[in-house]
N, C-alpha and C. Protein backbone atom coordinates (compact mmCIF):
# COMPACT_ATOMS: atom_id res chain seq x y z
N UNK A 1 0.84 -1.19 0.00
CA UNK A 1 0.00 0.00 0.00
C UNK A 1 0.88 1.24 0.00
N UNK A 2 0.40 2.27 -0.61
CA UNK A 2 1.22 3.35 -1.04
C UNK A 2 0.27 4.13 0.25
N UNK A 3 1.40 4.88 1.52
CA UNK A 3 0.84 5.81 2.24
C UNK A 3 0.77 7.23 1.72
N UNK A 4 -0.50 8.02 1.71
CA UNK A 4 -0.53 9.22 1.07
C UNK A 4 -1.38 10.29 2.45
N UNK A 5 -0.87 11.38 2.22
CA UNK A 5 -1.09 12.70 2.93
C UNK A 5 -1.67 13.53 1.71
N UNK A 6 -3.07 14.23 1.97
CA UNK A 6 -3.50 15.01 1.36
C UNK A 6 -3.88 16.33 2.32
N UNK A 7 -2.69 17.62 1.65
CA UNK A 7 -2.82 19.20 2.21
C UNK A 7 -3.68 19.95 1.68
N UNK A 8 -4.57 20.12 2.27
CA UNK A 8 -5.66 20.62 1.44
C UNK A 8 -7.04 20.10 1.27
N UNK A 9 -7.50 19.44 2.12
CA UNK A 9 -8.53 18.15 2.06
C UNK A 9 -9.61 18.54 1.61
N UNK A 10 -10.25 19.77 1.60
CA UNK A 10 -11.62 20.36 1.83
C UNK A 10 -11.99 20.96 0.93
N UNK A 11 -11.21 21.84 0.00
CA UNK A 11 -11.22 22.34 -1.45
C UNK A 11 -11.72 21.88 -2.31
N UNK A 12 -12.03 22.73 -3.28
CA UNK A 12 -12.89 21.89 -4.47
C UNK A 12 -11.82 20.60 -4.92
N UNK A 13 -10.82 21.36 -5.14
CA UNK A 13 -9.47 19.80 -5.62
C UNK A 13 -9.12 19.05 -4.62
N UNK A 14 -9.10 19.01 -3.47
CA UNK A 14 -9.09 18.59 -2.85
C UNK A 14 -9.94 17.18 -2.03
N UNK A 15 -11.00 17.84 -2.56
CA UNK A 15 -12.34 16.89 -1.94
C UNK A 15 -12.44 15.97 -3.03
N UNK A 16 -12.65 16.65 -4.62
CA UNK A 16 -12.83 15.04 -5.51
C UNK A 16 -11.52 13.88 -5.52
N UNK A 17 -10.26 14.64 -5.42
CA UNK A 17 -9.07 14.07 -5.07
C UNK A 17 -9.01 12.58 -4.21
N UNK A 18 -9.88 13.20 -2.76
CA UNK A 18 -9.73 12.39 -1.76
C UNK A 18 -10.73 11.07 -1.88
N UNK A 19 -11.83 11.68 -2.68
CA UNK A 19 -12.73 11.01 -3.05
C UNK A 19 -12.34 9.93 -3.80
N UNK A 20 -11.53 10.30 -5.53
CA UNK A 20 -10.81 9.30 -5.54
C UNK A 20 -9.25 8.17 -5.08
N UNK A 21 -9.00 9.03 -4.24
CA UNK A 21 -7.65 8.63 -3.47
C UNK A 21 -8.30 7.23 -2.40
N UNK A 22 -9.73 7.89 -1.80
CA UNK A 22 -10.05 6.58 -0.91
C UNK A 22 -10.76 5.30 -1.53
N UNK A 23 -11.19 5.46 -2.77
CA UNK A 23 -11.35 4.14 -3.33
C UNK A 23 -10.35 3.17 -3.71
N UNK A 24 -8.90 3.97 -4.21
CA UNK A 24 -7.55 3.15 -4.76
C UNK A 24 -7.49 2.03 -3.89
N UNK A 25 -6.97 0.88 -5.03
CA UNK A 25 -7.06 -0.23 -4.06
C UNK A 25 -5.60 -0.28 -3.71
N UNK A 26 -4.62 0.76 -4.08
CA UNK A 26 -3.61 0.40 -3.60
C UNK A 26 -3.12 1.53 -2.60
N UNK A 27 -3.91 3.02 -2.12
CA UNK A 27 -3.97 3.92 -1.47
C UNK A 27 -4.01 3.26 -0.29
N UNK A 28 -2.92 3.74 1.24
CA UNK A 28 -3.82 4.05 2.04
C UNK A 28 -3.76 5.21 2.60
N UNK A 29 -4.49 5.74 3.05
CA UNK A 29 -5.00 7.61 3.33
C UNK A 29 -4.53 7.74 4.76
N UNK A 30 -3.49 8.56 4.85
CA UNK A 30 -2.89 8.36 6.37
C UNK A 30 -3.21 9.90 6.72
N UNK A 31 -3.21 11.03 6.11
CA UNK A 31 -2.88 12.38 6.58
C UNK A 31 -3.97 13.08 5.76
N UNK A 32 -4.86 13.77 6.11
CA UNK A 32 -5.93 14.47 5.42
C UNK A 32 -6.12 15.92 6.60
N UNK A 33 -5.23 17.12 6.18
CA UNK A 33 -5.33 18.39 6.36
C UNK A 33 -6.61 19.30 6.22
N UNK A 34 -6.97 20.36 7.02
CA UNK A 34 -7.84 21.72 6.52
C UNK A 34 -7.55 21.98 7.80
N UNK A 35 -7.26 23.34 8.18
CA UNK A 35 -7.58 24.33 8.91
C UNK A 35 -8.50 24.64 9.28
N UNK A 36 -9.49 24.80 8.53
CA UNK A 36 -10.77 25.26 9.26
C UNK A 36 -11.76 23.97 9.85
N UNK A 37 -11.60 22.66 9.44
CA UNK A 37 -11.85 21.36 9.82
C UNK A 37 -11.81 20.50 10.72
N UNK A 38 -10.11 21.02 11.51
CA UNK A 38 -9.50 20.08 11.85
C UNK A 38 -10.26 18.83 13.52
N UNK A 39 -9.81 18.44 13.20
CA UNK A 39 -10.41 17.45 14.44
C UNK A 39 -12.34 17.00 13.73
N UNK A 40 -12.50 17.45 13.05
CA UNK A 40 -13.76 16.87 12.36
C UNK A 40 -13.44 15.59 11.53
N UNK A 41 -14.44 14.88 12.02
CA UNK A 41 -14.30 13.30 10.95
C UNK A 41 -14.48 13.66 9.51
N UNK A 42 -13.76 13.22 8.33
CA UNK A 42 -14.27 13.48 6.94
C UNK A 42 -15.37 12.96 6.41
N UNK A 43 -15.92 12.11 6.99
CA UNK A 43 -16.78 11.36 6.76
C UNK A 43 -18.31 12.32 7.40
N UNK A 44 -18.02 12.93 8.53
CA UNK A 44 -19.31 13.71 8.70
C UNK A 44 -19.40 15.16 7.78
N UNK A 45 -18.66 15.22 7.39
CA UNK A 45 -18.00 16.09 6.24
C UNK A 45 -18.92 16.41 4.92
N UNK A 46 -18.19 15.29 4.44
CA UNK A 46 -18.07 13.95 3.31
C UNK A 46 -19.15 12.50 3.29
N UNK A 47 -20.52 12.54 3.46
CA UNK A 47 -21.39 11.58 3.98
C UNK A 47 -20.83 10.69 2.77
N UNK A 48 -20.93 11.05 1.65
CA UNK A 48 -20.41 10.05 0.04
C UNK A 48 -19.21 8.97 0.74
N UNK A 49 -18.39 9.64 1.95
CA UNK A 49 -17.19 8.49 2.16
C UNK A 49 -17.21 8.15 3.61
N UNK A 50 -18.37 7.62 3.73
CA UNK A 50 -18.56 7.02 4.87
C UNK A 50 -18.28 5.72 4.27
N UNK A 51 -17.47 5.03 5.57
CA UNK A 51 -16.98 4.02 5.19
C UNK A 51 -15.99 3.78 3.80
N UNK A 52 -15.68 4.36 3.61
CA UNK A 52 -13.79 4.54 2.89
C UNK A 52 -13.17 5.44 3.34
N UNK A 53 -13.55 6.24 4.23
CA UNK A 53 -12.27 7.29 5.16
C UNK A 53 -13.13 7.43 6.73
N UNK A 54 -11.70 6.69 7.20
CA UNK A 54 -12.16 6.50 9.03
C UNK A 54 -11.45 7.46 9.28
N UNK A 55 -10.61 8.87 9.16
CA UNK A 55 -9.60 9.69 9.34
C UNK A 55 -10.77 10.56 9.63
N UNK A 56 -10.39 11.68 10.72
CA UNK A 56 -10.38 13.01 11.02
C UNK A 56 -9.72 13.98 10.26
N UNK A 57 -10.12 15.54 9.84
CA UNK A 57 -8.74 16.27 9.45
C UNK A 57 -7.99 16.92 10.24
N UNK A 58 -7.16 17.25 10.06
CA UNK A 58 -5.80 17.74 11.17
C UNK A 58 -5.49 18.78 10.43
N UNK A 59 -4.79 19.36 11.43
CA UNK A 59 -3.59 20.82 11.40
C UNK A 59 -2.84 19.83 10.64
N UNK A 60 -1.74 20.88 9.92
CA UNK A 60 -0.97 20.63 9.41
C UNK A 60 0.55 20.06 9.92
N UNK A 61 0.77 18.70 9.99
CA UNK A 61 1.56 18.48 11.03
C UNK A 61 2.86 17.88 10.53
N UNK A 62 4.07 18.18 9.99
CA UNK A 62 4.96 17.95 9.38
C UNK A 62 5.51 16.46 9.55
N UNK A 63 5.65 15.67 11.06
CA UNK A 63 6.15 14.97 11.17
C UNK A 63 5.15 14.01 11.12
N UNK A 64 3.76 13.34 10.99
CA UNK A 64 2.71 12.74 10.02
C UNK A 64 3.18 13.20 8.79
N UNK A 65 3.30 14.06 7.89
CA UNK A 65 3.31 14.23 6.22
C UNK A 65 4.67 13.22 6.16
N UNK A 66 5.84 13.66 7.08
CA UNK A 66 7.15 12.82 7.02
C UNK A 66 6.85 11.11 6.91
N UNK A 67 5.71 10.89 7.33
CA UNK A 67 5.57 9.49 7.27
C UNK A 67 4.94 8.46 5.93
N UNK A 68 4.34 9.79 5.17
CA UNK A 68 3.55 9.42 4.18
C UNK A 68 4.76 8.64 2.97
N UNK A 69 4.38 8.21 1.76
CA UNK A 69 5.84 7.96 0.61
C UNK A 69 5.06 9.05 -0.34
N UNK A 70 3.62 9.76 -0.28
CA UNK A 70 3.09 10.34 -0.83
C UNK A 70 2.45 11.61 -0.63
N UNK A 71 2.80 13.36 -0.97
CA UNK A 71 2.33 13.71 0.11
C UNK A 71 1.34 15.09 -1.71
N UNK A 72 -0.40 14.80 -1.41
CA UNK A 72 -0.89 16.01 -2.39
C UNK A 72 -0.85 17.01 -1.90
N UNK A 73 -0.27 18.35 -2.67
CA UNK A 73 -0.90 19.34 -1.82
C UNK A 73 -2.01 20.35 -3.20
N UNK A 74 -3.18 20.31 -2.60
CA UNK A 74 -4.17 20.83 -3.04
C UNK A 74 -4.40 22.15 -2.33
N UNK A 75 -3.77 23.00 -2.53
CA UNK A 75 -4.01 23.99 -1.63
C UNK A 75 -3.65 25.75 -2.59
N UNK A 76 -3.42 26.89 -2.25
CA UNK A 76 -3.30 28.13 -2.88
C UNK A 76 -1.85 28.08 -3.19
N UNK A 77 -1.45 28.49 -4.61
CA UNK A 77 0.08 29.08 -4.42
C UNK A 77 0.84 29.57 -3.48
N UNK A 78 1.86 28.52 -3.14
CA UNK A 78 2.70 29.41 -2.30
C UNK A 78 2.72 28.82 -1.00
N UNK A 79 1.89 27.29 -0.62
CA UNK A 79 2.24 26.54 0.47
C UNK A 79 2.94 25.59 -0.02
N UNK A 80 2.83 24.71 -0.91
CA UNK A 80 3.58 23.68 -1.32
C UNK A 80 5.48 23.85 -0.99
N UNK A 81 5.60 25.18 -1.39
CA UNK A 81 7.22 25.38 -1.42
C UNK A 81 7.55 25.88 -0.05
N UNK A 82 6.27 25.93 0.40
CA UNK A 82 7.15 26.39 2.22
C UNK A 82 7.47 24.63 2.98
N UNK A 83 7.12 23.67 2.47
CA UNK A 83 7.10 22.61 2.82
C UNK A 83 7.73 21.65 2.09
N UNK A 84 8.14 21.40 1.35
CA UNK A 84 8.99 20.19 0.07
C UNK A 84 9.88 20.03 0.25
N UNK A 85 10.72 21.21 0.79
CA UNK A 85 12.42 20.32 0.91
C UNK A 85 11.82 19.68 2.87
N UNK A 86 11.70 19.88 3.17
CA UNK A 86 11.71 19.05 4.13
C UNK A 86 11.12 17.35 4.03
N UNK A 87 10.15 17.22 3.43
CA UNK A 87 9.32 15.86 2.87
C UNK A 87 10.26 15.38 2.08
N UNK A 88 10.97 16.46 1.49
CA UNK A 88 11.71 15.31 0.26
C UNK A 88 13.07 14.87 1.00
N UNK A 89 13.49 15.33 2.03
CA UNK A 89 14.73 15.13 3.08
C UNK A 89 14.02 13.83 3.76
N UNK A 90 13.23 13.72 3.84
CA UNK A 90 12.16 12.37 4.48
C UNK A 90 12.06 11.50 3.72
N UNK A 91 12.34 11.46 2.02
CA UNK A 91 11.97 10.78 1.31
C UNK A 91 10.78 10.54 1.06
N UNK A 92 9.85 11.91 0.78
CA UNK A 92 8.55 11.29 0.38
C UNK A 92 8.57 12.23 -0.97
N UNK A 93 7.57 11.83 -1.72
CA UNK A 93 7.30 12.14 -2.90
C UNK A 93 5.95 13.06 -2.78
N UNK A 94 6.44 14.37 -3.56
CA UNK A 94 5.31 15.46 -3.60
C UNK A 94 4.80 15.78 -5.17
N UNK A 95 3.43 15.82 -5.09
CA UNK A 95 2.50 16.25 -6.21
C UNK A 95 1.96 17.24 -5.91
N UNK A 96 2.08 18.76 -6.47
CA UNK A 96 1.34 19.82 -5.97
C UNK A 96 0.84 19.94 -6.98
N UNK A 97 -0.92 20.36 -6.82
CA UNK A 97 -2.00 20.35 -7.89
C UNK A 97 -1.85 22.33 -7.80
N UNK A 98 -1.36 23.23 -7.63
CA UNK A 98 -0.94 24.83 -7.61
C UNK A 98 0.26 25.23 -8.58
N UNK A 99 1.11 26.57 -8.56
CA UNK A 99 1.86 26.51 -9.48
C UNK A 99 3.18 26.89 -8.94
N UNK A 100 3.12 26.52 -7.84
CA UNK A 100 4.25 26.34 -7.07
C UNK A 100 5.48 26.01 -8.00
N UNK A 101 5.57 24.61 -8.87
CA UNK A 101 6.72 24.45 -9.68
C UNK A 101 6.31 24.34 -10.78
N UNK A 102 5.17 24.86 -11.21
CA UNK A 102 5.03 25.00 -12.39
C UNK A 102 6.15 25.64 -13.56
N UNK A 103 6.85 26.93 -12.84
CA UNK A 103 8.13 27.78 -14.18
C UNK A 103 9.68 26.98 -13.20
N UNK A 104 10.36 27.07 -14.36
CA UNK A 104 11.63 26.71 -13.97
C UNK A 104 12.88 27.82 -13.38
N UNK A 105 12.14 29.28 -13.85
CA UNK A 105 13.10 30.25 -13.54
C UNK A 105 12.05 31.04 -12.48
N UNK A 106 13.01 31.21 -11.22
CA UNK A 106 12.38 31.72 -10.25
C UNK A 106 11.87 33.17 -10.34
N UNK A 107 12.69 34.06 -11.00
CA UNK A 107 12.55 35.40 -10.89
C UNK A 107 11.18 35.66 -11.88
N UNK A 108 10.57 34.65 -13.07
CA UNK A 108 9.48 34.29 -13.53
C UNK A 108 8.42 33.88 -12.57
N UNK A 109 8.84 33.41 -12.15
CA UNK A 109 8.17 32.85 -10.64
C UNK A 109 7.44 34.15 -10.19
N UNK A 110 8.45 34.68 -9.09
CA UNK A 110 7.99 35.73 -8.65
C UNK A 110 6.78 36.78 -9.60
N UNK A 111 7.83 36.93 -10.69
CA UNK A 111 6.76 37.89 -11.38
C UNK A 111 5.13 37.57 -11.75
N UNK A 112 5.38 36.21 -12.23
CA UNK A 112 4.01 35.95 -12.55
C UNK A 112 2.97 36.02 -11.18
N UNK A 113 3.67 35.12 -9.92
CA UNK A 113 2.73 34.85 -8.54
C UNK A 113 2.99 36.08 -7.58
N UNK A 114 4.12 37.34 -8.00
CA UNK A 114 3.99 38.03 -7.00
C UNK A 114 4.52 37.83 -5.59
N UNK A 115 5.43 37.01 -5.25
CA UNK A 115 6.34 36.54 -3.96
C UNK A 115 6.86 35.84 -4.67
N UNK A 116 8.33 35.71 -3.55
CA UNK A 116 10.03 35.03 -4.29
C UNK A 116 9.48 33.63 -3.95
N UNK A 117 10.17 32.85 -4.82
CA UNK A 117 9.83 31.40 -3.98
C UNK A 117 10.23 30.82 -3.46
N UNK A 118 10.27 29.93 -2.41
CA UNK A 118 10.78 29.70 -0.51
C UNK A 118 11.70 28.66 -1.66
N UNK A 119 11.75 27.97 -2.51
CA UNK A 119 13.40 27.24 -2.98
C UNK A 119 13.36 27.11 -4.33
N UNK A 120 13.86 27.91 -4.70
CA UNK A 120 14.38 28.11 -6.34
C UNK A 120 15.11 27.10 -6.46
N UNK A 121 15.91 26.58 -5.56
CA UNK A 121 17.16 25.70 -6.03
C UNK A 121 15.96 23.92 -6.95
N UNK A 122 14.82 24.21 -5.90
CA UNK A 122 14.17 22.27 -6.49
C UNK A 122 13.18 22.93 -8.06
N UNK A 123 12.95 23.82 -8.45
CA UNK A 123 12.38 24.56 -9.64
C UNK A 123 12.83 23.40 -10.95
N UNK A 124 14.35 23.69 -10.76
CA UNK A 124 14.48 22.36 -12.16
C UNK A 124 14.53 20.94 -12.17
N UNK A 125 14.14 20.97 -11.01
CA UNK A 125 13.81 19.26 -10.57
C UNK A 125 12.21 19.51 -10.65
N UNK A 126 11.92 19.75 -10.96
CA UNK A 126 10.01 19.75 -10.87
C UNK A 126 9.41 19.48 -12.28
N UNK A 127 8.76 18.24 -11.92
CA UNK A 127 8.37 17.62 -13.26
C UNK A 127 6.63 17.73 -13.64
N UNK A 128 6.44 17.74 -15.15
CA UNK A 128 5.12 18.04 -15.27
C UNK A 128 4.37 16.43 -15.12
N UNK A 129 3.55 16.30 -14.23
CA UNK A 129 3.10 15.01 -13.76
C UNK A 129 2.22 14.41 -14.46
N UNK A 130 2.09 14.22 -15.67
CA UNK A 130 1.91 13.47 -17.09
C UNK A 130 2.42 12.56 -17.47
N UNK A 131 2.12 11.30 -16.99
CA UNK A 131 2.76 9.91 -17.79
C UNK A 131 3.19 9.98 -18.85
N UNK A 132 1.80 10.62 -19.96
CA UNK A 132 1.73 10.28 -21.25
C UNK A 132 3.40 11.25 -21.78
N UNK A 133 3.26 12.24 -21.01
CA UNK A 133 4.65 13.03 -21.62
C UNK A 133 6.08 12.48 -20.79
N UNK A 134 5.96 12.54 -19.42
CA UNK A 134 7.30 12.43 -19.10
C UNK A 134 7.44 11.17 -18.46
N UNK A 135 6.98 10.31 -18.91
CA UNK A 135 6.75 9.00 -18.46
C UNK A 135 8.58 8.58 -17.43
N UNK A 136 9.57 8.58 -18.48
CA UNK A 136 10.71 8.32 -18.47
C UNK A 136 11.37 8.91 -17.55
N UNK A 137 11.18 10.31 -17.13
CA UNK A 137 11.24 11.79 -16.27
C UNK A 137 10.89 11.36 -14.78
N UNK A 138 9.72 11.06 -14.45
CA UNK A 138 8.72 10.27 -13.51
C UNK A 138 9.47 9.29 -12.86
N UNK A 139 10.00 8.41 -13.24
CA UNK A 139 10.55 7.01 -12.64
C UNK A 139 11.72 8.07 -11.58
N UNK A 140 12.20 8.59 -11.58
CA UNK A 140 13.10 9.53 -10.90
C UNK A 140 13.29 10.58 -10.07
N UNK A 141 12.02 11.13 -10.34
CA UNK A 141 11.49 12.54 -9.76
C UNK A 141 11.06 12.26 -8.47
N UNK A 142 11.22 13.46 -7.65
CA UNK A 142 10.46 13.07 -6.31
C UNK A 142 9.63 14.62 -6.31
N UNK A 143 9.41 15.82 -7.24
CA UNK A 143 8.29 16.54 -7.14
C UNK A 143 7.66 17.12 -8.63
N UNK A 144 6.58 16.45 -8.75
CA UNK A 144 5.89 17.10 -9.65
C UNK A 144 4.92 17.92 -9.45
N UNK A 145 4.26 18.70 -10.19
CA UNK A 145 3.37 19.48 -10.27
C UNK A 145 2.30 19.17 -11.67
N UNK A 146 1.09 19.62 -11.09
CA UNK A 146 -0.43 19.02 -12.29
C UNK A 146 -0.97 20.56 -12.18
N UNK A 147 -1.23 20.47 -13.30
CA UNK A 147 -1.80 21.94 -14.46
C UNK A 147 -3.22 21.16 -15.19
N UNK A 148 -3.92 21.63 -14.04
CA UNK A 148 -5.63 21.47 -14.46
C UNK A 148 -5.87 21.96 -15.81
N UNK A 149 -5.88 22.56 -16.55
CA UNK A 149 -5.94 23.34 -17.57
C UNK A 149 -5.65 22.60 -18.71
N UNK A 150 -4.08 22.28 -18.73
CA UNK A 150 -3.35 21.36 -19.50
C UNK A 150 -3.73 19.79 -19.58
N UNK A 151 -3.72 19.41 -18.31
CA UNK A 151 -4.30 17.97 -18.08
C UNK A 151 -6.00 17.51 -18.48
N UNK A 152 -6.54 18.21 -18.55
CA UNK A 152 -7.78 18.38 -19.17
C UNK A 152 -8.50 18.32 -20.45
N UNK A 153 -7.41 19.17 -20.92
CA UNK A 153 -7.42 19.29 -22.31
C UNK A 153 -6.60 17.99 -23.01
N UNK A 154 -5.24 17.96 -22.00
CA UNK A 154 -4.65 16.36 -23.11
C UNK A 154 -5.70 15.52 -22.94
N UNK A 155 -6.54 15.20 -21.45
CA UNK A 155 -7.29 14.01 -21.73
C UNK A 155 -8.29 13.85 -22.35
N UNK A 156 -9.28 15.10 -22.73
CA UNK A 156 -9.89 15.13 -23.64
C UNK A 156 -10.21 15.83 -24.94
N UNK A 157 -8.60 15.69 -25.38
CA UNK A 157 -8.87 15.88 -26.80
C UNK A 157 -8.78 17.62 -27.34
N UNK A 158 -9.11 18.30 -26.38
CA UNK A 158 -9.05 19.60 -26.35
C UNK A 158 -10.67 20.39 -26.33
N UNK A 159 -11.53 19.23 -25.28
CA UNK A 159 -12.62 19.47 -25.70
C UNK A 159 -12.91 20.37 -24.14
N UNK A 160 -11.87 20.96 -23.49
CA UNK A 160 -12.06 21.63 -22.43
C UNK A 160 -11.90 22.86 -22.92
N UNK A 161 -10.83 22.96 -23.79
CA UNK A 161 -10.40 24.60 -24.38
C UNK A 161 -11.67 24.98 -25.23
N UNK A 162 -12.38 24.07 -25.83
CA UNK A 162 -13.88 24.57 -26.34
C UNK A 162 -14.53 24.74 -25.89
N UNK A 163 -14.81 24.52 -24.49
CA UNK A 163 -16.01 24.36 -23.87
C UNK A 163 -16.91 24.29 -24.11
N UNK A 164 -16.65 22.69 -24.47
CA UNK A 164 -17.61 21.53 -24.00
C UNK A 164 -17.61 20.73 -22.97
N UNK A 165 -17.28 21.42 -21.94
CA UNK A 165 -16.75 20.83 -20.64
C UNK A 165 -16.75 21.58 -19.73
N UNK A 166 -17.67 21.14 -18.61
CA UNK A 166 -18.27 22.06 -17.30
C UNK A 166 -16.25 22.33 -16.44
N UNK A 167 -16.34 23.62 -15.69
CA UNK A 167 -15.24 22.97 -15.18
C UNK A 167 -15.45 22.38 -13.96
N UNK A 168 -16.74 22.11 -13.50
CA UNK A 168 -16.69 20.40 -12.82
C UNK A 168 -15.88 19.37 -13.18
N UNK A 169 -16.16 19.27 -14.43
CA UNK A 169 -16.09 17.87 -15.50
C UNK A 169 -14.11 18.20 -15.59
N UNK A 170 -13.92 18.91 -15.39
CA UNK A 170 -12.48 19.09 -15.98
C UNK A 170 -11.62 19.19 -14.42
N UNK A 171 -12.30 19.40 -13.24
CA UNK A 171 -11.69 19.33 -12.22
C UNK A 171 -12.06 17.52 -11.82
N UNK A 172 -12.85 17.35 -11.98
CA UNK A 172 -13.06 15.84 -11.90
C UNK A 172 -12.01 15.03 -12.62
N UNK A 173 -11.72 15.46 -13.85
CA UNK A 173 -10.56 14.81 -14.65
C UNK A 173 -9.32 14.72 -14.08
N UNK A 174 -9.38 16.27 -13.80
CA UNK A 174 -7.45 16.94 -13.10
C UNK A 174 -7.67 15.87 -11.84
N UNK A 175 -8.24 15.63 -11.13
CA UNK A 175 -8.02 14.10 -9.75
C UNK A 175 -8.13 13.21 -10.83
N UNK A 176 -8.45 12.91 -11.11
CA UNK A 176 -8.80 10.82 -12.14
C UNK A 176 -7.63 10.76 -12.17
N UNK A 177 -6.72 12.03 -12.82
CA UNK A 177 -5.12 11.83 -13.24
C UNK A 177 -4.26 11.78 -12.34
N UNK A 178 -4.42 12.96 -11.33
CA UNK A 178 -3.71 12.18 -9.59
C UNK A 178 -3.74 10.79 -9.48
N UNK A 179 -4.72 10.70 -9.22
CA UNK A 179 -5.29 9.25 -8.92
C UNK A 179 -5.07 8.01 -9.71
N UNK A 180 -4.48 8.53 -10.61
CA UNK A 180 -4.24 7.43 -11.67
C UNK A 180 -2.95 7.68 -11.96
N UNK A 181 -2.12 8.39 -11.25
CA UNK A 181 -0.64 8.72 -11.06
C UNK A 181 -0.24 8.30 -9.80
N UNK A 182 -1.11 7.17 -8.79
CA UNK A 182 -0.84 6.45 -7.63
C UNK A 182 -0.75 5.41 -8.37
N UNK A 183 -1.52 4.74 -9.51
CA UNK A 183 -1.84 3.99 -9.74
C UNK A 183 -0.41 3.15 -10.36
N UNK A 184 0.53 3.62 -10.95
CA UNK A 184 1.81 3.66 -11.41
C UNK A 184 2.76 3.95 -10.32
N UNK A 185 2.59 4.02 -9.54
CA UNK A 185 3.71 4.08 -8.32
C UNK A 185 3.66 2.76 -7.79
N UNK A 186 5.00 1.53 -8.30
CA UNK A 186 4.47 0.48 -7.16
C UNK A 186 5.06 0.80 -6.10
N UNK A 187 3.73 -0.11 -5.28
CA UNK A 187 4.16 0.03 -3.45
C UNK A 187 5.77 -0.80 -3.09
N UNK A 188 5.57 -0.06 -2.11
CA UNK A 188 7.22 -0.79 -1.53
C UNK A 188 8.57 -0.69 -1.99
N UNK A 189 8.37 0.32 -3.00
CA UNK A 189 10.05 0.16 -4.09
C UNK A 189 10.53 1.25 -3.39
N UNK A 190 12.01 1.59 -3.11
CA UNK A 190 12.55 2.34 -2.25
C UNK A 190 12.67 3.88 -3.43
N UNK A 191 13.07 4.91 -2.38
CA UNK A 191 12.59 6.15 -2.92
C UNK A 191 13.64 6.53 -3.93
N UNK A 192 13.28 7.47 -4.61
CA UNK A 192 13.86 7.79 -5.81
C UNK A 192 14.30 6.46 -7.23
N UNK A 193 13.26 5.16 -6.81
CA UNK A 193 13.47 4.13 -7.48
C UNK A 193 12.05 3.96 -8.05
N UNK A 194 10.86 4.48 -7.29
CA UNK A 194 9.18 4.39 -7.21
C UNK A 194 9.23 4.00 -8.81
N UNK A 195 8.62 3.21 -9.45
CA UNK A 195 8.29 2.91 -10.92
C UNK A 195 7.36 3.53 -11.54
N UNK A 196 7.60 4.10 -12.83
CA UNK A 196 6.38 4.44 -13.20
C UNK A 196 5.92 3.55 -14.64
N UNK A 197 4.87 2.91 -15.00
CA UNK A 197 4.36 1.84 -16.02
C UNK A 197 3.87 2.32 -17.28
């Protein structure tokens, strides 16, 4: 079983995420974050996952995320990078669904989001979390980043940029692809070795 931490639990990305994160048959859901939540069961939450998430949400608690091999963060620009080099010093593997590592040059960074970013140095280690493209990239990486926008459109065809596609329907997609980017991680392989299929 692949242990995963999701930052951000309660959010629109967040919630279909978890939704599909607690059906994976190879997930198990150790860390589920919100601030405004915390100590609430997800499940009284979340009635849809009663009975696939027995977890409460919590504060944000570094040394739980340290335990995860998997850690989402679904949350606003600009938390993901206050937190990654430490998880990845832990050996866990980070997917931020924000645009945290989305550009490779920091001072781009800044300009586009408006604050410096807490580690320029992991920027060119940050991979776009797309099988179909960096399949080869992936087997190696320990942080990617997912671009709702982009991921949407590769999976269907480009029928999001037309809109023909609620962006329900296209945030529903952007998780299927999380979720189906656990699905290619086998369990148990030691870090920076994780497989991707």
């Amino acid at each position: 079983m692949i242990k995963v931490g999701i930052v951000g639990g309660t959010g629109y990305t967040g919630v279909e995420l978890l939704r599909l994160l607690a059906q994976h048959p190879q997930v198990e859901l150790r860390v589920i974050t919100s601030r405004s939540e915390a100590g609430s069961a997800v499940s009284a939450m979340f009635p849809n996952l009663r009975g696939f998430v027995d977890l409460a949400f919590s504060d944000i608690d570094p040394a739980l995320l340290r335990q995860c091999d998997v850690v989402f963060f679904a949350t606003p620009n600009g938390t993901a990078m206050t937190m990654v080099r430490d998880l990845l010093e832990a050996g866990v593997r980070v997917i931020d669904l924000a645009a945290d590592f989305r550009l490779k040059d920091a001072a781009q960074w800044e300009q586009w989001y408006g604050m410096p970013h807490a580690c320029p140095e992991l920027l060119a280690e940050a991979v776009y979390g797309l099988p179909e493209m960096n399949r080869s990239v992936l087997r190696t990486s320990s942080v990617f980043w997912e671009s709702m926008p982009t991921r949407s459109a590769r999976r269907t065809g480009s029928t999001a940029v037309t809109g023909r596609n609620s962006p329900r329907r296209e945030l529903q997609m952007a998780a299927r692809t999380c979720a189906q980017s656990i699905s290619i991680i086998k369990a148990g392989a030691p870090y920076r070795r994780l497989s991707f299929s």
